[in-house]
C-alpha atoms as a PDB file:
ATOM      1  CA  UNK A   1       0.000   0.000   0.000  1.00  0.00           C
ATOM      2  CA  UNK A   2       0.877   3.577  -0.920  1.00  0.00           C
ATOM      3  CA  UNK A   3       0.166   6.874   1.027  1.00  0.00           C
ATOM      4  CA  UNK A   4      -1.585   9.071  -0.471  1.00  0.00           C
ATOM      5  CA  UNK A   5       1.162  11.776   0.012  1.00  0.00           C
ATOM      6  CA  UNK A   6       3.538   8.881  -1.884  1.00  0.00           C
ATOM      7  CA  UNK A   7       1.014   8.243  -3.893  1.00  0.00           C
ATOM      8  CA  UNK A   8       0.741  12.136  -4.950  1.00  0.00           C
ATOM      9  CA  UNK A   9       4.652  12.620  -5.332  1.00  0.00           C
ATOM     10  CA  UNK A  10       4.983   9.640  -7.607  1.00  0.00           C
ATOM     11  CA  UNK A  11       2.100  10.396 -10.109  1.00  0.00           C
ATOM     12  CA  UNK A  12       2.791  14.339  -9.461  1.00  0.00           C
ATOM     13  CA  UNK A  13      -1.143  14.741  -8.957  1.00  0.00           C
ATOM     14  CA  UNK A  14      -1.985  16.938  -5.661  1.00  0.00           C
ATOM     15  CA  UNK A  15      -3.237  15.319  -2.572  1.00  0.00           C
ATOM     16  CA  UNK A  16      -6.116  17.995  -3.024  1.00  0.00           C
ATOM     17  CA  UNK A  17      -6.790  16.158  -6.620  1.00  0.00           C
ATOM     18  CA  UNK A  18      -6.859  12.481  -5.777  1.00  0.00           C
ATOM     19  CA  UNK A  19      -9.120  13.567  -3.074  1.00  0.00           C
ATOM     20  CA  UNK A  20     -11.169  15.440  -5.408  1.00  0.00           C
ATOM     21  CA  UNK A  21     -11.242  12.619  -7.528  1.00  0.00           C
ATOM     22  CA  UNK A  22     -12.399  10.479  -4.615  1.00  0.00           C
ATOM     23  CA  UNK A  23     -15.217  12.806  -4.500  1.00  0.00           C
ATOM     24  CA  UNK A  24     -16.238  12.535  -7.739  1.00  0.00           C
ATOM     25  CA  UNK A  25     -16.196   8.586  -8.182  1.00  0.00           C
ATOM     26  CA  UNK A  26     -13.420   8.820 -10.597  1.00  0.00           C
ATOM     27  CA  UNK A  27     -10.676   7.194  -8.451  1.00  0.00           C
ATOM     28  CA  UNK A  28     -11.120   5.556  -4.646  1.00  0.00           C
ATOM     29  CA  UNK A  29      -8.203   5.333  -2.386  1.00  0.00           C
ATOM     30  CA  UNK A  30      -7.929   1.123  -1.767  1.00  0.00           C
ATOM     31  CA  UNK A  31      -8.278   1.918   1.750  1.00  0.00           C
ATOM     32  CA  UNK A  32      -9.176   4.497   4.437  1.00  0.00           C
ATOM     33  CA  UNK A  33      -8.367   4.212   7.913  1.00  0.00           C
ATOM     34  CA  UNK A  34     -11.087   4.410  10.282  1.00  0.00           C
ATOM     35  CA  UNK A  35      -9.646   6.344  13.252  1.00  0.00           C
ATOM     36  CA  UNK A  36      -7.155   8.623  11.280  1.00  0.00           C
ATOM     37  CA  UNK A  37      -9.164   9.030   8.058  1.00  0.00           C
ATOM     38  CA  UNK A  38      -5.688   8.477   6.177  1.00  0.00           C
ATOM     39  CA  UNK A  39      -5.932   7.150   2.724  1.00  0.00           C
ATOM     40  CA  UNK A  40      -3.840   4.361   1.191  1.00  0.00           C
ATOM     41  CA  UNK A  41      -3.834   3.423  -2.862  1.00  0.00           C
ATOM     42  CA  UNK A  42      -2.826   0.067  -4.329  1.00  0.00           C
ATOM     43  CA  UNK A  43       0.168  -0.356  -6.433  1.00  0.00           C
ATOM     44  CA  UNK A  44      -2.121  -1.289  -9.022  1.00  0.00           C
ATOM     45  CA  UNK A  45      -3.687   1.863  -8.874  1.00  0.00           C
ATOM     46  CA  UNK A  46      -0.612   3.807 -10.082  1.00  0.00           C
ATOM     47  CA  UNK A  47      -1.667   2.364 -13.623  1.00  0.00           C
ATOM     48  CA  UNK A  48      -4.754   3.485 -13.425  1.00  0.00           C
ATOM     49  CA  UNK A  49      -3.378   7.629 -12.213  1.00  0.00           C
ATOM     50  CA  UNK A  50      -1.341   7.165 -15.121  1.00  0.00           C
ATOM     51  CA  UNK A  51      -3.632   5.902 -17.366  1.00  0.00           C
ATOM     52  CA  UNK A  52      -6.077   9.434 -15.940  1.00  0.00           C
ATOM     53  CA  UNK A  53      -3.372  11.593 -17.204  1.00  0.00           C
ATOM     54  CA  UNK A  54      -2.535  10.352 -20.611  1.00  0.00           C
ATOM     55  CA  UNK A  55      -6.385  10.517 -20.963  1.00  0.00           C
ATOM     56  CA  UNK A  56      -6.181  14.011 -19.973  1.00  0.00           C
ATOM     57  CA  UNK A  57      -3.425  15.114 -21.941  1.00  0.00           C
ATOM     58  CA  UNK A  58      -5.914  14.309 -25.104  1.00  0.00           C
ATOM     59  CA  UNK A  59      -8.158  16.686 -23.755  1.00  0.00           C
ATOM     60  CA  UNK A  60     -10.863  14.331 -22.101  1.00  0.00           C
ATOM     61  CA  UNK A  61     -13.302  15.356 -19.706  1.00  0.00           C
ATOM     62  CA  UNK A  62     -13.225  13.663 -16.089  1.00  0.00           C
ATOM     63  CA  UNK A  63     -16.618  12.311 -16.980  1.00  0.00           C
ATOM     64  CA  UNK A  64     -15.727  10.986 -20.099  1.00  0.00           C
ATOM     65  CA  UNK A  65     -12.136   9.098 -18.404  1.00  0.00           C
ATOM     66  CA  UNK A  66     -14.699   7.795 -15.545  1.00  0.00           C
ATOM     67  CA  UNK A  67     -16.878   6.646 -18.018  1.00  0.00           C
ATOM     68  CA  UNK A  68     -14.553   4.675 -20.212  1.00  0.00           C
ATOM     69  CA  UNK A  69     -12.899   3.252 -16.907  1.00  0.00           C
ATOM     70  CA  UNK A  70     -16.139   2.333 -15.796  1.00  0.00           C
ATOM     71  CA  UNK A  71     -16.777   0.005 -18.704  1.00  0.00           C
ATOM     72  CA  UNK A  72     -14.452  -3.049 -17.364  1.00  0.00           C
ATOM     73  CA  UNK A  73     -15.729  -5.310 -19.685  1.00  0.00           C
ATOM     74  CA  UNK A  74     -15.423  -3.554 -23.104  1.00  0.00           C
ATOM     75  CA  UNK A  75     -12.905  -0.760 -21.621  1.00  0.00           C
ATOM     76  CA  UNK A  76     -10.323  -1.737 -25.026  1.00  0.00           C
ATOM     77  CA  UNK A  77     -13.269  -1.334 -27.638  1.00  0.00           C
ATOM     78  CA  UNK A  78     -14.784   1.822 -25.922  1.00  0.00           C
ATOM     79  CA  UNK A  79     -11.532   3.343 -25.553  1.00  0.00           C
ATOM     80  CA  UNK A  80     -10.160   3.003 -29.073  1.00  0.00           C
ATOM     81  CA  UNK A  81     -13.631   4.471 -30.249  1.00  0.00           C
ATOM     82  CA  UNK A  82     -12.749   7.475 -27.993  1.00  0.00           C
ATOM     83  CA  UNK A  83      -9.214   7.837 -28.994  1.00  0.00           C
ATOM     84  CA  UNK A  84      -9.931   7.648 -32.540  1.00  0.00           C
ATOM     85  CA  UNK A  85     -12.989  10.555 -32.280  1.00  0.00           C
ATOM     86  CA  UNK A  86     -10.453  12.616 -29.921  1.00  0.00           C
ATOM     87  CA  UNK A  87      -7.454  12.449 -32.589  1.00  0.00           C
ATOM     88  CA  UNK A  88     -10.415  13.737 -35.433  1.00  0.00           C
ATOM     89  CA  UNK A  89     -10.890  16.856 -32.538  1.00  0.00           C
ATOM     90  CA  UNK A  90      -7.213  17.055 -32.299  1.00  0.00           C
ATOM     91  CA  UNK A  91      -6.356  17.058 -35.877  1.00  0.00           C
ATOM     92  CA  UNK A  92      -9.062  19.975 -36.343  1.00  0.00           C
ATOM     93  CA  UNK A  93      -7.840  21.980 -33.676  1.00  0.00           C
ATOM     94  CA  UNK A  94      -4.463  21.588 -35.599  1.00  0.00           C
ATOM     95  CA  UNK A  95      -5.516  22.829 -38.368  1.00  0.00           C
ATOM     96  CA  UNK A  96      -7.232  25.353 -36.947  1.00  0.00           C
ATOM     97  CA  UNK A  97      -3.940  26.738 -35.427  1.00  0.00           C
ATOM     98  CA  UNK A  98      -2.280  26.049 -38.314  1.00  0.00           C
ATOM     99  CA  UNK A  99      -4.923  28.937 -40.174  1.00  0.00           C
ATOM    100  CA  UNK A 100      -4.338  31.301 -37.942  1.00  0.00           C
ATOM    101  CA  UNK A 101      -1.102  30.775 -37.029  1.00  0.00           C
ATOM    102  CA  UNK A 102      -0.927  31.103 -41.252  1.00  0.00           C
ATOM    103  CA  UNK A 103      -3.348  34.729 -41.131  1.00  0.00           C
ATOM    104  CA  UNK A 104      -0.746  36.273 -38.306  1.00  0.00           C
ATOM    105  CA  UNK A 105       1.925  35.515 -40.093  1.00  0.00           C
ATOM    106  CA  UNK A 106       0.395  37.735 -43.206  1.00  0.00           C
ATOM    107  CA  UNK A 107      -1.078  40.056 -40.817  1.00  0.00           C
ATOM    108  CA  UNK A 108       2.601  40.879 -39.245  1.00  0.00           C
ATOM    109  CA  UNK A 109       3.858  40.793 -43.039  1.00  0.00           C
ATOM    110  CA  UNK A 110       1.658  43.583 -43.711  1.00  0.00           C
ATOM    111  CA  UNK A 111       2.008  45.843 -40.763  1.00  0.00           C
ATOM    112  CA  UNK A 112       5.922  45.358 -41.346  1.00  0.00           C
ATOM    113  CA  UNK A 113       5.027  47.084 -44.681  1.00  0.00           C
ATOM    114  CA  UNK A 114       3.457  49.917 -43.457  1.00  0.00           C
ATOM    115  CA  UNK A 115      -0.537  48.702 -44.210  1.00  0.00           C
ATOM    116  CA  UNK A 116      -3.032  47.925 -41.923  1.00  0.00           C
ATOM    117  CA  UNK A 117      -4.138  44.799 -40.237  1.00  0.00           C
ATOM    118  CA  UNK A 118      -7.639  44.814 -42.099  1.00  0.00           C
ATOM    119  CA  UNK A 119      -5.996  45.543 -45.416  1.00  0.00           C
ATOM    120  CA  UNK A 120      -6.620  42.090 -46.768  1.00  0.00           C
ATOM    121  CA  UNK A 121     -10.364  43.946 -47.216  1.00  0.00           C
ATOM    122  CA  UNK A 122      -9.041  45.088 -50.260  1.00  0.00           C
ATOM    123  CA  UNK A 123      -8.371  42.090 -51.871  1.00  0.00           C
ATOM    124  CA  UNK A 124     -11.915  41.004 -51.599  1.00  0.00           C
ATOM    125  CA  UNK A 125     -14.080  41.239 -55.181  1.00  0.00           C
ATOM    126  CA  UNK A 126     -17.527  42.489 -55.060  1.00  0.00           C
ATOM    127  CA  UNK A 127     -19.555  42.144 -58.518  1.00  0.00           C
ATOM    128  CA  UNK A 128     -23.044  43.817 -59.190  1.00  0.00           C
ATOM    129  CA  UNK A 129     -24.586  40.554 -61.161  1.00  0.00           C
ATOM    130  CA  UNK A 130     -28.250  39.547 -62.264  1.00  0.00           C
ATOM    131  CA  UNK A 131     -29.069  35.971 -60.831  1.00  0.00           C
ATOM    132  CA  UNK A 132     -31.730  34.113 -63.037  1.00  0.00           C
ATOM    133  CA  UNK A 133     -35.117  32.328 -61.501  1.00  0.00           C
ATOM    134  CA  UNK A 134     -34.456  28.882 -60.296  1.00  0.00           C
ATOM    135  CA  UNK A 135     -36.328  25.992 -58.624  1.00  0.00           C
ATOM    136  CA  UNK A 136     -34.964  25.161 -55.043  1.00  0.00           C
ATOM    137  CA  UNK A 137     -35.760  21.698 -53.075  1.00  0.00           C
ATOM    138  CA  UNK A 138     -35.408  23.113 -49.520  1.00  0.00           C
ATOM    139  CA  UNK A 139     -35.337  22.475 -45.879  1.00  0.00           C
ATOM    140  CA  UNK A 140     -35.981  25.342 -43.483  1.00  0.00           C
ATOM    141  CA  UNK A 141     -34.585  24.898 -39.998  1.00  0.00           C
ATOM    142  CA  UNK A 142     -33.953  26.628 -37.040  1.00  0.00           C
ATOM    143  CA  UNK A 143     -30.417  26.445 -36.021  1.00  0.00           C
ATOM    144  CA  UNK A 144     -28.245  27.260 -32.836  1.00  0.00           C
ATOM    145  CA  UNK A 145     -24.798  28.763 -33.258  1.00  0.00           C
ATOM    146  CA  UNK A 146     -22.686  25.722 -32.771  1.00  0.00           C
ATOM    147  CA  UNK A 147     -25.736  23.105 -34.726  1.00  0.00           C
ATOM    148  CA  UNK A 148     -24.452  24.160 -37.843  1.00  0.00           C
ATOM    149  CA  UNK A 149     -21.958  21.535 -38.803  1.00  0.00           C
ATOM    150  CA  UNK A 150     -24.654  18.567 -38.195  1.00  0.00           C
ATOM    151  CA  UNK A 151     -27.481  20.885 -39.600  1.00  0.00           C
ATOM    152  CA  UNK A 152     -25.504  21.017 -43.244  1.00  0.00           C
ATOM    153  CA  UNK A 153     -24.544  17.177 -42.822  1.00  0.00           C
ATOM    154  CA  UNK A 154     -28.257  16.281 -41.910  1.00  0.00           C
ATOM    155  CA  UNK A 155     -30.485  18.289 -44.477  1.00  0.00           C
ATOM    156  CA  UNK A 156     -28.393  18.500 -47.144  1.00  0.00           C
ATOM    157  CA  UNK A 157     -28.366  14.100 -46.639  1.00  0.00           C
ATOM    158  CA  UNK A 158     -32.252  14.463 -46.837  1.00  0.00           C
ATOM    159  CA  UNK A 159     -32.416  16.696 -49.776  1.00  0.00           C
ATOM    160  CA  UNK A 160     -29.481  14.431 -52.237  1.00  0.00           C
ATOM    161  CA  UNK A 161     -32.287  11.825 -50.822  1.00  0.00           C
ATOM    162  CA  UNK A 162     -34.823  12.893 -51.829  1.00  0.00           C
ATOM    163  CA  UNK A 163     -33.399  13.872 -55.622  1.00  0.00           C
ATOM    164  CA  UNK A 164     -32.006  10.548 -55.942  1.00  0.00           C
ATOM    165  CA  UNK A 165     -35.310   8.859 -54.971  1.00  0.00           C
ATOM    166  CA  UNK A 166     -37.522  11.138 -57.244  1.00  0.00           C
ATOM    167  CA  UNK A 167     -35.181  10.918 -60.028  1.00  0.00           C
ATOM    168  CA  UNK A 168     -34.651  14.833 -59.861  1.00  0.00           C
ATOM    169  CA  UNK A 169     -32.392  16.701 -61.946  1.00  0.00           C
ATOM    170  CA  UNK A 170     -29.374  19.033 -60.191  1.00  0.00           C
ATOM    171  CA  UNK A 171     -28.352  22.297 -61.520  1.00  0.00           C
ATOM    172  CA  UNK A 172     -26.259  24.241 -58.866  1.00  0.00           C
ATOM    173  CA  UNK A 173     -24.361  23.445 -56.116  1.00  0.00           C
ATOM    174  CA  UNK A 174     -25.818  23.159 -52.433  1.00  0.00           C
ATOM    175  CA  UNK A 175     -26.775  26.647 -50.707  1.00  0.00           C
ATOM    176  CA  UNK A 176     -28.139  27.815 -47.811  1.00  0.00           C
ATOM    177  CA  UNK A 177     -30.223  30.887 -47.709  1.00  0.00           C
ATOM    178  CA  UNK A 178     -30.487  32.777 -44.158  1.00  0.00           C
ATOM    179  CA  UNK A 179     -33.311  34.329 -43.468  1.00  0.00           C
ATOM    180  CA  UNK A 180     -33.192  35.716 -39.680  1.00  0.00           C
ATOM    181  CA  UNK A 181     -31.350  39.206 -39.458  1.00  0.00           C
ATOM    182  CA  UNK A 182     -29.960  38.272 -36.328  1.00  0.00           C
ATOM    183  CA  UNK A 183     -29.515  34.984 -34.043  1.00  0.00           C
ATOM    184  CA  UNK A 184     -32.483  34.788 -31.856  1.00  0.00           C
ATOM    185  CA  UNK A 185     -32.958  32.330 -28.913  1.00  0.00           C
ATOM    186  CA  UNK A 186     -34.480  29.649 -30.846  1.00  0.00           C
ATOM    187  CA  UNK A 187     -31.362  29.947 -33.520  1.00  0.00           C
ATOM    188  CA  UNK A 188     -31.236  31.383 -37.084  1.00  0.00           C
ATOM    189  CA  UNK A 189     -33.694  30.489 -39.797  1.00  0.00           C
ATOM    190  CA  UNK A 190     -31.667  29.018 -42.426  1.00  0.00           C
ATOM    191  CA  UNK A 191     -33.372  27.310 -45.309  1.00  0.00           C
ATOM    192  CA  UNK A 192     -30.615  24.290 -46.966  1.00  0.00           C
ATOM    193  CA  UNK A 193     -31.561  24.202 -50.728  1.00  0.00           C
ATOM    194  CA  UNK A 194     -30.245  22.478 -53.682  1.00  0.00           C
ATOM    195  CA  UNK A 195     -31.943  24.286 -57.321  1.00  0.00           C
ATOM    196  CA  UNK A 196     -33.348  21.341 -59.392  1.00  0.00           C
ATOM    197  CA  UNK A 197     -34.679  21.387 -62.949  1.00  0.00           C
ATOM    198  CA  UNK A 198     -38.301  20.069 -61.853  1.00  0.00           C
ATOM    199  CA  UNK A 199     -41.308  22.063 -60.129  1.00  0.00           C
ATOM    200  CA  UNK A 200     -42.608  19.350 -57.903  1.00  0.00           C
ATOM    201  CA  UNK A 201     -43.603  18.891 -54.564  1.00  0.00           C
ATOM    202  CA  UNK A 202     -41.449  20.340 -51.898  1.00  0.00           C
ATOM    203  CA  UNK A 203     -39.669  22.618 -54.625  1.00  0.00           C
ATOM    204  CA  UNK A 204     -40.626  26.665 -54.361  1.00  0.00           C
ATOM    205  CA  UNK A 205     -39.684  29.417 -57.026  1.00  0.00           C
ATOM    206  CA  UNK A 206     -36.438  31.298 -55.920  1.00  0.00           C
ATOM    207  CA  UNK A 207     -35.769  34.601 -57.772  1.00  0.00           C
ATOM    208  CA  UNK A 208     -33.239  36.790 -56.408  1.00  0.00           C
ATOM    209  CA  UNK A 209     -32.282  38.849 -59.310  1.00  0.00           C
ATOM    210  CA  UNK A 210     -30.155  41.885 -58.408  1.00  0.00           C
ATOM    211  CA  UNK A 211     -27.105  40.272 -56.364  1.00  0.00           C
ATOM    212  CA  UNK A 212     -23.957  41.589 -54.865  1.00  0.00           C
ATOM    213  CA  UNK A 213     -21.753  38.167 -55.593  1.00  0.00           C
ATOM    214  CA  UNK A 214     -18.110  37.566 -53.985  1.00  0.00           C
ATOM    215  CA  UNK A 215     -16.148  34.232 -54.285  1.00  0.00           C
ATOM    216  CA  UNK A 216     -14.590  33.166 -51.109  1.00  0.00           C
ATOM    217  CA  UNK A 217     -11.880  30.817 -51.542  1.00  0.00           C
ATOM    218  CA  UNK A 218     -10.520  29.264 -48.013  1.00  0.00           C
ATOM    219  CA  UNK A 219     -11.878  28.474 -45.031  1.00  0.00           C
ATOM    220  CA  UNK A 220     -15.804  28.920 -43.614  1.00  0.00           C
ATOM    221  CA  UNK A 221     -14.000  31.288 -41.064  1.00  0.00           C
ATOM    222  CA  UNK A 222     -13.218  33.876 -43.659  1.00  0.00           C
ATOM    223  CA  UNK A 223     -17.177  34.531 -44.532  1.00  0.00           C
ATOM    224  CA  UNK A 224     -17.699  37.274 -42.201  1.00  0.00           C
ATOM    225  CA  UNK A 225     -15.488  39.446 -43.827  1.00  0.00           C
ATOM    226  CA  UNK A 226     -17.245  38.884 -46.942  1.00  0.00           C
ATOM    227  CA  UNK A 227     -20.434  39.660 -45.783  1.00  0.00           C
ATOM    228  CA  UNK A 228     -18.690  43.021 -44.205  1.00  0.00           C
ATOM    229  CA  UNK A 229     -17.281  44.018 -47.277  1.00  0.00           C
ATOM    230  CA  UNK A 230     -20.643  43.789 -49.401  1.00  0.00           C
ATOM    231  CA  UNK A 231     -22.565  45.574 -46.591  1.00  0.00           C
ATOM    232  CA  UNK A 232     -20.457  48.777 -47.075  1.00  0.00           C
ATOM    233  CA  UNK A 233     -19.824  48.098 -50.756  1.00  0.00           C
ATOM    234  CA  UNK A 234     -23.863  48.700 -50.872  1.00  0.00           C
ATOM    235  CA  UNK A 235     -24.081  51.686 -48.604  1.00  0.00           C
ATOM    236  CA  UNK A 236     -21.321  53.515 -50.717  1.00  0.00           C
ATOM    237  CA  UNK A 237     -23.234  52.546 -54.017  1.00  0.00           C
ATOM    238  CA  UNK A 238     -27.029  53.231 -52.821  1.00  0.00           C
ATOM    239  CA  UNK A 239     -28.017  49.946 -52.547  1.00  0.00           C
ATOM    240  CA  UNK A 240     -30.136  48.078 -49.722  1.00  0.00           C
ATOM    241  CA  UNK A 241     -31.135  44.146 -48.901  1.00  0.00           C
ATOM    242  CA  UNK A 242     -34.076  42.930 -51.271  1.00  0.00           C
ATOM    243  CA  UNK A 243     -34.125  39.395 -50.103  1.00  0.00           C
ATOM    244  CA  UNK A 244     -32.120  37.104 -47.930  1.00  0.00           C
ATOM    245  CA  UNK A 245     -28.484  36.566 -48.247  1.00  0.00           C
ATOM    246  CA  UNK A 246     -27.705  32.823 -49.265  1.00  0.00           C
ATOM    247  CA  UNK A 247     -24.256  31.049 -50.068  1.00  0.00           C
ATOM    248  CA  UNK A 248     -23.526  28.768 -53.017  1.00  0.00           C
ATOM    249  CA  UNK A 249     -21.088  26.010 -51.458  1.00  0.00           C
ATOM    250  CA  UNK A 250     -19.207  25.058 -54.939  1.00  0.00           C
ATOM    251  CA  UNK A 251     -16.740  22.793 -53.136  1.00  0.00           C
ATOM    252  CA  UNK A 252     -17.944  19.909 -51.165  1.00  0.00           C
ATOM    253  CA  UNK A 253     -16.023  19.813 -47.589  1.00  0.00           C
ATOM    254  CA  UNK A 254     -15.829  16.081 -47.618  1.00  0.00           C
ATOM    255  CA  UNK A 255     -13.942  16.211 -51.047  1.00  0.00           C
ATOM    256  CA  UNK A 256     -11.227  18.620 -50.408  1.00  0.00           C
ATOM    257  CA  UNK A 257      -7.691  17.742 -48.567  1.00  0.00           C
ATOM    258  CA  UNK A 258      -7.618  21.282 -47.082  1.00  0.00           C
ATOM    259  CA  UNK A 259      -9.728  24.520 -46.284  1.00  0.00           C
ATOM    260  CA  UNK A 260      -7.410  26.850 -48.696  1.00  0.00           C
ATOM    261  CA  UNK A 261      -9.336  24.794 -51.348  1.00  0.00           C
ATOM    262  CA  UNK A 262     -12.825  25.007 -50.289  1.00  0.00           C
ATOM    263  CA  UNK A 263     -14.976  27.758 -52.744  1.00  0.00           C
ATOM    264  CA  UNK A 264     -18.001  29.364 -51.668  1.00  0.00           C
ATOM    265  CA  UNK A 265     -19.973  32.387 -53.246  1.00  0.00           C
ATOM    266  CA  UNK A 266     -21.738  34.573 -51.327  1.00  0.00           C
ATOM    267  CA  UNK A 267     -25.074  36.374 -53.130  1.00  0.00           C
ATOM    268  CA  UNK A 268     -26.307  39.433 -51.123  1.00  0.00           C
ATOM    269  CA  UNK A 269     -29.747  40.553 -53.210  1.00  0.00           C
ATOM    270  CA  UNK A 270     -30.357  44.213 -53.509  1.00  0.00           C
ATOM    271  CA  UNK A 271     -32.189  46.636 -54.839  1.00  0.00           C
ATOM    272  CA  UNK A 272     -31.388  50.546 -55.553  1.00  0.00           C
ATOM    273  CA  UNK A 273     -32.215  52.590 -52.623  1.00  0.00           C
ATOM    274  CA  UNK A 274     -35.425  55.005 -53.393  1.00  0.00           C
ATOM    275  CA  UNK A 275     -34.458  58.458 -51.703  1.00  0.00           C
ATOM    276  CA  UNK A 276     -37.186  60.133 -49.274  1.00  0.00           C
ATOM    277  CA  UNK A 277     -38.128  63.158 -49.981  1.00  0.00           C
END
């Protein structure tokens, strides 16, 4: 048997920790004594500290170690299942860094030069361009901030469904048209369409005509600069929102090796503002 405080300078985990994990159900000292309330581990327990910190180090939550050393039984299976979804998180985060690690890098280069941090504005094409009528096959949802991700993956699934099923006919990439002005408590209305060459149930008319259009090439993160730039592209050249502002998403995410090669264009339908007398 170990005492805790040996137990605490081997692992280097605080006394105030392994009791904390006591607490918690993660970890139980092997025994407690009655009369001095001093608490002993197993040497077989330093495995399992051990194994509690690796887990850590991959950015598990307590509940989700307890719960995978809970599972005695299947503890191999479970675990690999939760290794291999952590090292997905992981890799994202990576490349995530790796972007903006990328974007500071430019943003120094350009201050070093004498320009300003939001100078890459600039650089960003707006176009004044007339967008025929089309036929959309949509799905209008509500979604919360961080849904998003599953939202996309789950409607637009439906939607190349329910083409392939009805024999329909594509003739544009995915989009998704958003509809609230702002996010509200029950999320932002965001219809998921895909334009189709039949009129048939489920399908509505979709005619935006006068559209401020920018091609985004790079990563999802990079859209609200867009949108920024056509906002005060349109104040400075009289114009004002005639419908909702949708994206075209040319690139599919699942089919591209990085973000730098992902496409989207961004439509922003307006109309000339009328002046009040």
């Amino acid at each position: 048997m170990v005492s805790i405080g040996e137990f605490s300078n081997i692992c280097k985990v605080s006394t105030k920790t392994l009791r904390y994990y006591a607490e918690i159900g993660l970890m139980l000292p092997d025994e407690v004594n009655p009369e001095t309330g001093y608490r002993y581990y197993s040497i077989n327990q330093l495995e399992t500290m051990l194994c509690i910190n690796r887990l850590k180090s991959y950015n598990f939550s307590l509940e989700e170690i307890k719960a995978i050393l809970a599972t005695k039984d299947l503890q191999d299976e479970k675990l690999c299942l939760a290794l291999a979804k952590k090292e997905k998180e992981l890799e994202k985060q990576v490349r995530e860094f790796e972007n903006t690690l990328e974007q500071l890098h430019e943003d120094l280069a350009d201050l070093k030069q004498g320009k300003s941090i939001m100078s890459y504005l600039e650089n960003i094409e707006v176009q004044l361009v007339e967008v025929p009528r089309m036929y959309l096959l949509s799905l209008r949802n509500m979604v919360q901030e961080g849904d998003f991700p599953d939202a996309y993956g789950r409607c637009f699934g439906k939607l190349f469904r329910r083409i392939a099923d009805d024999k329909l006919t594509i003739l544009a990439p995915p989009m998704a048209l958003f509809h609230s002005a702002e996010f509200s408590s029950s999320g932002l209305d965001t219809e998921f369409a895909i334009p189709v060459q039949e009129y048939v149930t489920g399908t509505r008319d979709f005619y935006p005509r006068l559209c401020l259009k920018t091609v985004h090439q790079g990563s999802y993160s990079g859209l609200p600069s867009v949108y920024a730039k056509q906002r005060t592209w349109a104040a400075k050249e009289g114009y004002e929102s005639s419908d909702a502002l949708y994206e075209v998403y040319v690139t599919d995410p699942s089919q591209v090796s990085a973000e730098s090669e992902l496409i989207t264009e961004v439509y922003y339908p307006v109309k000339k503002n009328v002046p009040t007398r």
